[in-house]
Protein backbone atom coordinates (compact mmCIF):
# COMPACT_ATOMS: atom_id res chain seq x y z
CA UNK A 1 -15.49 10.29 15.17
CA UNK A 2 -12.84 9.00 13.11
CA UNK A 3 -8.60 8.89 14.23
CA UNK A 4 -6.61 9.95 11.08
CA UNK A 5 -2.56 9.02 12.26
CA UNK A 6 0.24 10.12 10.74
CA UNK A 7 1.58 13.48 9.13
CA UNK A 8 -0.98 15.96 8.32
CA UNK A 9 0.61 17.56 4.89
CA UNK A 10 1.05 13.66 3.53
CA UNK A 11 -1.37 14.39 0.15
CA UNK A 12 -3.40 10.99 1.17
CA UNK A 13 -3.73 12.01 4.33
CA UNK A 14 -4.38 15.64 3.36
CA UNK A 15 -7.45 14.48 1.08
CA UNK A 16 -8.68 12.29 3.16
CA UNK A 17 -8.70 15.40 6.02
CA UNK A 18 -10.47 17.77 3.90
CA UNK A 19 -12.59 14.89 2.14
CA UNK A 20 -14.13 14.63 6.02
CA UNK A 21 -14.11 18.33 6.50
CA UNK A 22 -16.46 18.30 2.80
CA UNK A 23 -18.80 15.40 4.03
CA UNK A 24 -19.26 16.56 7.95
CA UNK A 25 -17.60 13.50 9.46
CA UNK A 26 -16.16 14.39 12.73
CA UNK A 27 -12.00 13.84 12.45
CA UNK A 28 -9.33 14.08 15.19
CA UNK A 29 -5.39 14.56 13.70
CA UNK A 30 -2.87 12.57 15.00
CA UNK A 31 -0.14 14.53 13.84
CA UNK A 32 3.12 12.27 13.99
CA UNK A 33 5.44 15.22 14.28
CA UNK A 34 4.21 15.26 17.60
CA UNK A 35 4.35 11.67 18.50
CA UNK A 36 6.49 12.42 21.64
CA UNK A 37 2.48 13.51 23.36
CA UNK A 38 1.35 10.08 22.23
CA UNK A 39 0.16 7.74 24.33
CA UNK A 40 -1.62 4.38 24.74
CA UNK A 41 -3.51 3.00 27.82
CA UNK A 42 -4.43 -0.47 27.59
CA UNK A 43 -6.78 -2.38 29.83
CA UNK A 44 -5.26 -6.30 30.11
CA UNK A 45 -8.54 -7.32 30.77
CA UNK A 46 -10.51 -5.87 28.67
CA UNK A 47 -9.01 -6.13 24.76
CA UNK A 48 -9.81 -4.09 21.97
CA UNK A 49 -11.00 -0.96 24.29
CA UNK A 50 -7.46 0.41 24.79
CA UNK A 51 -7.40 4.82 24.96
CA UNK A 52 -5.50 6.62 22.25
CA UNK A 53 -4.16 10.16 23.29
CA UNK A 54 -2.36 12.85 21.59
CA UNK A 55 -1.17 14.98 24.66
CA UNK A 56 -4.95 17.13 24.18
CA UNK A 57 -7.95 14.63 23.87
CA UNK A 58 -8.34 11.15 24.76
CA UNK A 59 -10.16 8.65 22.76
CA UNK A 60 -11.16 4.73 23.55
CA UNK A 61 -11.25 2.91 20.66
CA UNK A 62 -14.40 1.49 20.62
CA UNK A 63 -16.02 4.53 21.02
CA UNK A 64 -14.23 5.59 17.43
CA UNK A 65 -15.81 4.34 13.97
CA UNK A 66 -12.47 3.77 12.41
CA UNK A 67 -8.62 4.97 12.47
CA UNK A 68 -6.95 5.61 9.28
CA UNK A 69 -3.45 4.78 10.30
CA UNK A 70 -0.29 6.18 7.90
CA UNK A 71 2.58 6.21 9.80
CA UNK A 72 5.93 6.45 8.40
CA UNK A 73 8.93 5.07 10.38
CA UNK A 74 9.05 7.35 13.90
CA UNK A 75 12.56 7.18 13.42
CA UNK A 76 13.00 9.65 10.68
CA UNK A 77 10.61 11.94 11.72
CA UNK A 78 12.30 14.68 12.25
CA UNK A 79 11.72 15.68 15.89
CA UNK A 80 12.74 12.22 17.24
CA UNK A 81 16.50 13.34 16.32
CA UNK A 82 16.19 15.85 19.48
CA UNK A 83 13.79 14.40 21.42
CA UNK A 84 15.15 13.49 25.08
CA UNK A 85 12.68 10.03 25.57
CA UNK A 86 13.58 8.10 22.49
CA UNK A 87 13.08 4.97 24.52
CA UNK A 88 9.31 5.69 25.78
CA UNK A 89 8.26 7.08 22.05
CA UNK A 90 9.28 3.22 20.75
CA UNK A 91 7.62 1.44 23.23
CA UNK A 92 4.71 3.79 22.79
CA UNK A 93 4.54 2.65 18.93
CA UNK A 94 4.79 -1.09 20.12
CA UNK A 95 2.06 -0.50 22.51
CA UNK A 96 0.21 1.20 19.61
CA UNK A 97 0.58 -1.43 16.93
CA UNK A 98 -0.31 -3.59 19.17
CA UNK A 99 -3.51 -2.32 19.84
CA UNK A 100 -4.50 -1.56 16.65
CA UNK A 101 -4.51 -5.24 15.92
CA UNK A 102 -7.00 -6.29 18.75
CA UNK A 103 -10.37 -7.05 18.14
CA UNK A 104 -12.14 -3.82 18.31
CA UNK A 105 -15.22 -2.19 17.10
CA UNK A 106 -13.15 -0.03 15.17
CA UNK A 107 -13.10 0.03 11.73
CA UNK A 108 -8.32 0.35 10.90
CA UNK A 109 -7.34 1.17 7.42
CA UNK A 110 -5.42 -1.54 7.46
CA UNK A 111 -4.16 -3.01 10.83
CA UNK A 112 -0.09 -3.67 11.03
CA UNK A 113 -0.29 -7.54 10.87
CA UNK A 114 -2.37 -7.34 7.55
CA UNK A 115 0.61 -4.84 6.01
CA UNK A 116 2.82 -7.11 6.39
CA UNK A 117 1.88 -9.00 3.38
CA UNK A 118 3.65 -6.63 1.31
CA UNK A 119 6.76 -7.47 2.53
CA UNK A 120 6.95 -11.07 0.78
CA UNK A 121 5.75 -10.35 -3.00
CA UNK A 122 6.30 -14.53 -3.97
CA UNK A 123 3.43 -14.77 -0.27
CA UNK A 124 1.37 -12.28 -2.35
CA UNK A 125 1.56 -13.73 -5.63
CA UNK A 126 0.13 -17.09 -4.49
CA UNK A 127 -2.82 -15.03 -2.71
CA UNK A 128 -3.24 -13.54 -6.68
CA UNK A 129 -3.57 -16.75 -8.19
CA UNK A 130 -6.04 -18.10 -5.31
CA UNK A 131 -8.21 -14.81 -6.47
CA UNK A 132 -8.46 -15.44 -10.07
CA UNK A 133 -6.00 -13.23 -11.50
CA UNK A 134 -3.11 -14.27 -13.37
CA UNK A 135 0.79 -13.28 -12.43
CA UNK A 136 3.49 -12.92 -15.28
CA UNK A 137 6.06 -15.80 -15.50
CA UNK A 138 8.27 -15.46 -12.65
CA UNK A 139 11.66 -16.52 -11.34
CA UNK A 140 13.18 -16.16 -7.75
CA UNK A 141 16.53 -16.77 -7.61
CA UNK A 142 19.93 -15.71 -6.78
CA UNK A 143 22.04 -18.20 -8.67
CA UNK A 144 22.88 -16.24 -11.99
CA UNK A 145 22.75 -19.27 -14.14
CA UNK A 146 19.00 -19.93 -13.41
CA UNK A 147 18.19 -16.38 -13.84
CA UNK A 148 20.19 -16.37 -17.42
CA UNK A 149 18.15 -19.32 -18.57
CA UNK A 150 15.18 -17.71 -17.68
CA UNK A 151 16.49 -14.29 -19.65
CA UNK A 152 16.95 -16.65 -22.64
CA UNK A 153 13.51 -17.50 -23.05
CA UNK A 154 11.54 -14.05 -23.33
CA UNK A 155 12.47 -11.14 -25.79
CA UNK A 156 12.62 -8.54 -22.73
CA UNK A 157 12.20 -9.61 -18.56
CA UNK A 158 12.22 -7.48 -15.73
CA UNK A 159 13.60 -7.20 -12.34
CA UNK A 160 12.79 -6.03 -9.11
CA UNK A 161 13.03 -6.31 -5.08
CA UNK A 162 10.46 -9.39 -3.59
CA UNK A 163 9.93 -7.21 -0.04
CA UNK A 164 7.80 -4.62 0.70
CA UNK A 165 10.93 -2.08 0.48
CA UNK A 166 9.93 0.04 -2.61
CA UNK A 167 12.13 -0.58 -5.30
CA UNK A 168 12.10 0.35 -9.01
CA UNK A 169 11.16 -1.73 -11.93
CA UNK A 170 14.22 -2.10 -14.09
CA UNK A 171 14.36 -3.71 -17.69
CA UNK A 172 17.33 -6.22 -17.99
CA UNK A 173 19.61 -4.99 -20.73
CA UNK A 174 23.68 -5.36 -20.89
CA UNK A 175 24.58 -3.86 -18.50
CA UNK A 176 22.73 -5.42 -15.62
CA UNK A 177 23.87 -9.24 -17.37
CA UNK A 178 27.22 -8.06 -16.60
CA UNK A 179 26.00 -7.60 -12.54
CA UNK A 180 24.01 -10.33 -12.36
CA UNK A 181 26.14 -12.44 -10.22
CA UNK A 182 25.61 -10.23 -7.87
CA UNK A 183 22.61 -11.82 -7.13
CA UNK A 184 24.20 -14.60 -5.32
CA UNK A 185 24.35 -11.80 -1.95
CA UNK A 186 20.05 -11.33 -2.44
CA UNK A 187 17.33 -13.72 -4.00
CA UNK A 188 15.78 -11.30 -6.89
CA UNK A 189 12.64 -11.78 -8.77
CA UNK A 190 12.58 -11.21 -12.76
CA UNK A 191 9.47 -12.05 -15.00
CA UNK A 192 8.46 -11.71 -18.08
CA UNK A 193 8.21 -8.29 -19.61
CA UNK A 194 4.21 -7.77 -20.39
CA UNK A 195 2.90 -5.45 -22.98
CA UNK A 196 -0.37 -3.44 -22.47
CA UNK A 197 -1.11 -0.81 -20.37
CA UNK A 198 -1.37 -0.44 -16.47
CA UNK A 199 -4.39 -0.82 -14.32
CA UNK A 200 -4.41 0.63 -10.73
CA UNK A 201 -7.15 -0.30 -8.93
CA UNK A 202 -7.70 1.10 -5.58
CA UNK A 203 -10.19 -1.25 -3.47
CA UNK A 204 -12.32 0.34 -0.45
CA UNK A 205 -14.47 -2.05 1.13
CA UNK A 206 -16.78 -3.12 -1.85
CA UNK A 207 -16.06 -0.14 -4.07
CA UNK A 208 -13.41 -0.23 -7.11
CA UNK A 209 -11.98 2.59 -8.77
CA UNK A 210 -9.59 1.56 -12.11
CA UNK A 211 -7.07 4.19 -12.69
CA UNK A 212 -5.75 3.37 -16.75
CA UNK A 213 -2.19 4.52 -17.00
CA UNK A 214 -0.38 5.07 -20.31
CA UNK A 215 3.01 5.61 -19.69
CA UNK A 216 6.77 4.28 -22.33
CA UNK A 217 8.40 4.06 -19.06
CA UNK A 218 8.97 0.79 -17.45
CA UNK A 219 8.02 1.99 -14.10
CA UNK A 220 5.48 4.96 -15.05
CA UNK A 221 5.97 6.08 -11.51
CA UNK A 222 9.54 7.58 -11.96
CA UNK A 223 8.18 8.33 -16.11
CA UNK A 224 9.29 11.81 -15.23
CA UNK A 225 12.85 11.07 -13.85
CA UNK A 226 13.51 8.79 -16.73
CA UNK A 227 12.54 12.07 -18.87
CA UNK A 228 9.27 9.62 -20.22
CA UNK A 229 5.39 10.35 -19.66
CA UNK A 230 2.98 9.09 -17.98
CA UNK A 231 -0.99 9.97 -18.39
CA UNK A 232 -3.71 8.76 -15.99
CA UNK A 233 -7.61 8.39 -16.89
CA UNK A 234 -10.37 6.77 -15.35
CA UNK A 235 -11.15 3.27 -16.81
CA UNK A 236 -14.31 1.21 -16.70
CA UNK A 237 -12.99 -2.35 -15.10
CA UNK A 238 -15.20 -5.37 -16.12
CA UNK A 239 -17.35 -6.29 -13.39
CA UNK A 240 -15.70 -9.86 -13.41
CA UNK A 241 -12.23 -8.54 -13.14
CA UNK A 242 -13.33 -5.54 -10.19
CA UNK A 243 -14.80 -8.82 -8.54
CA UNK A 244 -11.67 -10.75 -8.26
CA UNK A 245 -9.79 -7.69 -7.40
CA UNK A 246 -12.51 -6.92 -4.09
CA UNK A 247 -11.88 -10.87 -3.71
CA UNK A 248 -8.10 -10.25 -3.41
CA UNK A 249 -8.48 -7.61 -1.19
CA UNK A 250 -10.67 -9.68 1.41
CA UNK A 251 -8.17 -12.58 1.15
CA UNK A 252 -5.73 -10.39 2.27
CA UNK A 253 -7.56 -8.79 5.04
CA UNK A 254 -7.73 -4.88 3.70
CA UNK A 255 -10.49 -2.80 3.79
CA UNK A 256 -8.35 -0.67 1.49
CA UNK A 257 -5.88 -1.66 -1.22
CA UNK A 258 -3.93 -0.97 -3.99
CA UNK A 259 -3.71 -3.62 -6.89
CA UNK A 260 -1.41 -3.04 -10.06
CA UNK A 261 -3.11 -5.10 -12.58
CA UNK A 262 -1.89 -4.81 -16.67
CA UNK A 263 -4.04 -5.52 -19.44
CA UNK A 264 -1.83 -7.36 -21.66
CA UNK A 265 -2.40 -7.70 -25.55
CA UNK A 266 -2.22 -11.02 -25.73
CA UNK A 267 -6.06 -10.78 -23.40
CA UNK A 268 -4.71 -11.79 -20.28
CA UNK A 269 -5.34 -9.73 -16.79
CA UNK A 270 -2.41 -9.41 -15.10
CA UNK A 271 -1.84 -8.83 -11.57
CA UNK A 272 1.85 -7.52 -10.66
CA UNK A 273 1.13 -6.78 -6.58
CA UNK A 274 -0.84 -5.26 -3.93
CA UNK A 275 -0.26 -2.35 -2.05
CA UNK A 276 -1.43 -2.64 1.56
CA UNK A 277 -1.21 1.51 1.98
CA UNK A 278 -1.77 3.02 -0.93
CA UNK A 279 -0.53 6.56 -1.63
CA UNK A 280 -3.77 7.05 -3.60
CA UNK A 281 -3.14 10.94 -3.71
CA UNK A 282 -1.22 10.47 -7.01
CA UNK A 283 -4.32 8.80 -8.38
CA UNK A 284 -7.07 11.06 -7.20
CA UNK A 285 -5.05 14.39 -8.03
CA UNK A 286 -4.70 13.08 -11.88
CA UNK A 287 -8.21 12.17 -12.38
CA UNK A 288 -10.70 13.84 -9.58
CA UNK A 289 -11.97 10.21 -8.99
CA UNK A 290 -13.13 10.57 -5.49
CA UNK A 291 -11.30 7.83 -3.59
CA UNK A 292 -10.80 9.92 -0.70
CA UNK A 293 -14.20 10.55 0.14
CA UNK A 294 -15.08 6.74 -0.37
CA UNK A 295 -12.71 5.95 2.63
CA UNK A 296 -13.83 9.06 4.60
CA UNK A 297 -16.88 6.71 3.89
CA UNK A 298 -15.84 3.54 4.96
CA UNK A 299 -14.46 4.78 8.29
CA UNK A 300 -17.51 6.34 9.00
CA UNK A 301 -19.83 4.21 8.07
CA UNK A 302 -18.54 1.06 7.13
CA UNK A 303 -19.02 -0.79 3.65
């Protein structure tokens, strides 16, 4: 049996329901627009064997072969507007965070402490560089006149957020120079504009699939909304390059990730970040590779 948490018509967590549905491995939904029947019982004596229920069925944790745990913030789900016990729901999420990072038998795609390495992108880049991979010149800074002389010395840099809030990659042109002040009120991270193509590699326990992306958008995930194109194909990573990427993945502590990597012209592998939940939907619906049956996999039966 295998806990899949969060909202049900989510595409990842969608696939990954009907992926187990395909393959015969016994699933239980935790549907999150019904967290308000949650609860957690935990044992102080006994760690790591804490019982999950959703108001229907109870299950102890280490009687479950792994959770698959995609919640989005229970505060904007839309029943906790009207629901009369806001106070018990948070302490219920505490309770169940919490537990989710005990030792356990069960196998937690990924645990909340491990996540939390996506919220510091200069924490992650020094991970990358431990792993093999290389990062694009970067600066961190929110005095302007460090970030202008770091402008001066590339023929195009980007910018973006260094937390874990999703943010999209801008080019700097004329009229962000004229903002860039601003920066003084928020540290921001530019680097050096690479050319190539993208690499998404989604890492599940010891299996890699590449994901090539060919996109003349900056950020081919909003191609569309900057009226651009993006097109995704499977792509055939070097075995030396899928090694350093399961490497990164392990030095981070997830069973599952999702690594942006660009393979620049100049012959370099570049790794931009990792994803610590991927939305590998997007990914799987362009190219049928079947990621969501390799988790389905891993939470069944490990790597």
């Amino acid at each position: 049996m295998i806990l899949l948490i969060g909202i049900p018509s989510e595409p990842p967590l969608r696939l990954l329901a009907e992926a187990c549905s395909k393959k015969g491995i016994p699933f239980e939904l935790f549907n999150q627009r019904q967290q308000a029947a949650w609860r957690v019982e935990t044992d102080p004596w006994r760690r790591g064997d804490s019982i999950l229920t959703n108001g229907s069925r109870h299950y102890r944790l280490n009687d479950c072969a792994g959770i698959y745990l995609r919640t989005m913030d229970h505060t904007q789900v839309p029943e906790y507007a009207s629901s009369q016990n806001k106070t018990a729901i948070n302490e219920m999420y505490g309770r169940l965070f919490r537990v989710m990072d005990e030792k356990t038998t069960c196998r937690v795609v990924n645990v909340p402490s491990v996540q939390m390495s996506n919220n510091s992108k200069p924490y992650q880049s020094l991970c990358i560089n431990e792993s093999g991979l290389d990062i694009p010149d970067t600066c961190i800074t929110n005095d302007a006149d460090e970030a202008r002389q770091f402008i001066a010395r590339y023929s195009s840099v980007i910018y973006k957020s260094i937390s874990g809030t999703r943010s999209i990659v801008k080019q700097v042109d004329d009229a962000s120079l004229v903002r860039l002040d601003k920066i003084k009120y928020c540290p921001v991270q530019f680097q050096e504009c690479v050319s190539g193509f993208n690499v998404r590699v989604h890492v599940i326990g010891q299996k890699v699939y590449a994901t090539k992306i060919i996109s003349d958008a900056v950020d081919y995930r909003y191609a569309r909304a900057e009226g651009k194109t993006a097109s995704l194909e499977s792509y055939d990573l070097d075995g030396t390059t899928a090694a350093k990427c399961v490497a990164l993945a392990r030095r981070l502590e997830l069973p599952f990730a999702g690594i942006d990597l660009m393979i620049a012209e100049d012959g370099r592998t570049i790794c931009f970040e990792v994803n610590s939940s991927p939305g590998y939907s997007y990914y799987e619906q362009h190219t049928g590779q079947p990621i969501s049956h390799a988790l389905a996999n891993y939470l069944a039966f490990g790597p």
